[in-house]
Protein backbone atom coordinates (compact mmCIF):
# COMPACT_ATOMS: atom_id res chain seq x y z
CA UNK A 1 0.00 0.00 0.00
CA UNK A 2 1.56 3.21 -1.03
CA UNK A 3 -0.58 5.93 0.76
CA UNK A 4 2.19 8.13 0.77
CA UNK A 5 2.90 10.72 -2.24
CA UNK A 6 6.41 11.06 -3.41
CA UNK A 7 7.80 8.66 -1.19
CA UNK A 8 9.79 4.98 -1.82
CA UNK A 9 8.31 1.66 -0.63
CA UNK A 10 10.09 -1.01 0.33
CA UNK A 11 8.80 -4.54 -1.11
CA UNK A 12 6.96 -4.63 2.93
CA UNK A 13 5.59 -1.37 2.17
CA UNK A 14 7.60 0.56 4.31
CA UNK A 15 8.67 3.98 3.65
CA UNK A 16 11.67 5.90 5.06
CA UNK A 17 9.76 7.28 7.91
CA UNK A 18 8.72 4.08 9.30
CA UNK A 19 12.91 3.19 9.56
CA UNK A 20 13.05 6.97 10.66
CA UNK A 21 10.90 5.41 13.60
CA UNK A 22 12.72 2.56 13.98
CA UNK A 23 15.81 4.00 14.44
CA UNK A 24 14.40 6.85 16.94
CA UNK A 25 15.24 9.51 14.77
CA UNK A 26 13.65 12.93 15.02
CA UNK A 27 15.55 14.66 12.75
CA UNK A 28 14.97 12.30 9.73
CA UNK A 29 10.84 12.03 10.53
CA UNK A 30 11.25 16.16 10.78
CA UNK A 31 12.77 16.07 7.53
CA UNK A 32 10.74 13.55 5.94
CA UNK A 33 7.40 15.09 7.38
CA UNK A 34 8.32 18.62 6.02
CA UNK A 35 9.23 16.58 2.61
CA UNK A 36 5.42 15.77 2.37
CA UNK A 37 5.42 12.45 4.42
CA UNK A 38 2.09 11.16 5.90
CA UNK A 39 2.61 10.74 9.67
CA UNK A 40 -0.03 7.64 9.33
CA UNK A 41 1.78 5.69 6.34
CA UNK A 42 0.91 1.96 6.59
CA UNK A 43 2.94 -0.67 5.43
CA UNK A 44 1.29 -3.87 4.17
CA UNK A 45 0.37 -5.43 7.80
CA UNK A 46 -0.94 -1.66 8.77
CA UNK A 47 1.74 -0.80 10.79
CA UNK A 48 2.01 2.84 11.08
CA UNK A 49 5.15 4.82 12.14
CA UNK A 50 4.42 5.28 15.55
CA UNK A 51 3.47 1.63 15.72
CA UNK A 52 7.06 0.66 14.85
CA UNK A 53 7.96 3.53 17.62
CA UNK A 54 6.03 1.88 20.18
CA UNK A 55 7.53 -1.83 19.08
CA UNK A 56 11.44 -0.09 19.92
CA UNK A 57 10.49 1.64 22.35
CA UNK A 58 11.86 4.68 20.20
CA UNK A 59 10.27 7.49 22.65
CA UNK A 60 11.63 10.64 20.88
CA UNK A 61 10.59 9.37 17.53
CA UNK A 62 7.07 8.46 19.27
CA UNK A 63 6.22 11.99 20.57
CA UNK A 64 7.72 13.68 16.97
CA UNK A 65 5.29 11.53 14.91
CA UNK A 66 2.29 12.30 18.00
CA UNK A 67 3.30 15.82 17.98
CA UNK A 68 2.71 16.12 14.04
CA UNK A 69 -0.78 14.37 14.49
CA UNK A 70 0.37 10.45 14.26
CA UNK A 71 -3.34 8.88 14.76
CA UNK A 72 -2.62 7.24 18.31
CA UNK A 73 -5.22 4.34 18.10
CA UNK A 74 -4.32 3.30 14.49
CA UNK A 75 -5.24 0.00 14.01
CA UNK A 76 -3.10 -2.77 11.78
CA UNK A 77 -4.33 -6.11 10.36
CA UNK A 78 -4.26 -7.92 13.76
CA UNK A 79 -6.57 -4.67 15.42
CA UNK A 80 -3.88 -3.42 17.48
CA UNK A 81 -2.84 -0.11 17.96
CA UNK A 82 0.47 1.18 19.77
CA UNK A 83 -0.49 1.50 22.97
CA UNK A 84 -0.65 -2.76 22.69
CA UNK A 85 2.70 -2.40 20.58
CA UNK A 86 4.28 -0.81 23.30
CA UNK A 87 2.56 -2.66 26.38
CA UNK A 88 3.70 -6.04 24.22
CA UNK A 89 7.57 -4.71 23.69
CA UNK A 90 7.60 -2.84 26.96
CA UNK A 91 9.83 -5.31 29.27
CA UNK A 92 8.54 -3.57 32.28
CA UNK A 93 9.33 0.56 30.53
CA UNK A 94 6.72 2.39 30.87
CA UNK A 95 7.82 5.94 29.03
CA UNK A 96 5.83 4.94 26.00
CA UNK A 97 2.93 3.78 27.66
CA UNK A 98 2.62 7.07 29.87
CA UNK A 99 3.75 8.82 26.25
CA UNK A 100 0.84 7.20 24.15
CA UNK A 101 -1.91 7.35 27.21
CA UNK A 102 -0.83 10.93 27.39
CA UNK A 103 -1.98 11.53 24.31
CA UNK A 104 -5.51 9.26 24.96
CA UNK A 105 -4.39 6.30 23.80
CA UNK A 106 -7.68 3.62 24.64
CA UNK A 107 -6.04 1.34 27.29
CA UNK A 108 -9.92 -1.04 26.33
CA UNK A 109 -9.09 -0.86 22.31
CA UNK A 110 -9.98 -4.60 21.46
CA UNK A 111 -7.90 -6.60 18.76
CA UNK A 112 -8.60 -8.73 16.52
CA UNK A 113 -8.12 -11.72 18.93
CA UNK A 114 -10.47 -10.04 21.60
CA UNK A 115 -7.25 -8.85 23.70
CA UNK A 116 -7.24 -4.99 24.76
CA UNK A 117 -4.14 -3.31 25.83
CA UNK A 118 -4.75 -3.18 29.59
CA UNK A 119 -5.31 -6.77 29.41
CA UNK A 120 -2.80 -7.89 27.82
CA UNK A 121 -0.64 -5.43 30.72
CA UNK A 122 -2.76 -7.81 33.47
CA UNK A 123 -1.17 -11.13 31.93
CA UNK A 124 2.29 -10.71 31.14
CA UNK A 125 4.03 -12.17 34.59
CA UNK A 126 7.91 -11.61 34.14
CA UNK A 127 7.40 -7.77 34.04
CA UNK A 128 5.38 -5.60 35.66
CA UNK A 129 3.28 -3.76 33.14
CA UNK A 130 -0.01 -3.50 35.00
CA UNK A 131 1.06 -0.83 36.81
CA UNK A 132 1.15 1.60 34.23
CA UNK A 133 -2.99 0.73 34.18
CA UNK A 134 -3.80 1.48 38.08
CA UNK A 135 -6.54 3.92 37.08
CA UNK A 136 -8.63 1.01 34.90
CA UNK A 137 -10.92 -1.00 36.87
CA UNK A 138 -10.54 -5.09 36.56
């Protein structure tokens, strides 16, 4: 899917500002976005920029692409958005997840497989995730 004028594709569908997420670069989704890049590109599973953000954990290329109006509950092909990205990937961080919520990211956003962010937070057991999800009722 190339939704994004002027820009190259890889054969995934990814365009240079989803590696600019990847690689937590500001500068390059700065320079990119001025070029005419769409903050809300999807490669060919639907992952946006910021869900690739959320996946590293790449916090200053997270708040560029939210600051330059990155939809926050973008959904790929498996319904999750990333807030799940990041509560999946997260290892026990929570910079993202206060980052994305910040920014009213649904914490009750249900996938494709029924699973919501917050719950997915409730059963990982080697990290503690949950707490980042105090204020949502069981």
């Amino acid at each position: 899917m190339d939704n994004e004028p002027r820009q190259r594709v890889d054969p995934a569908g990814r365009s240079p500002l989803h590696y600019a997420a990847l690689e937590d670069d500001p500068g390059a989704i700065a320079r990119l976005l001025a070029e005419g890049a769409l903050p809300d590109v999807v490669d060919r599973p639907g992952f946006t920029p910021l869900h690739l953000a959320a996946q590293e954990f790449a916090h200053t290329a997270a708040a560029s692409l939210l600051d330059a109006g990155a939809r926050v509950d973008a959904e790929n092909v498996f319904g999750n958005t990333p807030l799940w990205v990041a509560v999946f990937n997260s290892k026990g961080r929570g910079e993202l997840i206060g980052l994305l919520r910040s920014h009213a990211a649904d914490p009750l956003h249900v996938n494709a497989s029924g699973q919501t962010p917050v719950g997915l937070a409730r059963l990982i057991g080697n990290y503690d995730v949950v707490q980042y999800f105090q204020d949502i009722p069981e």
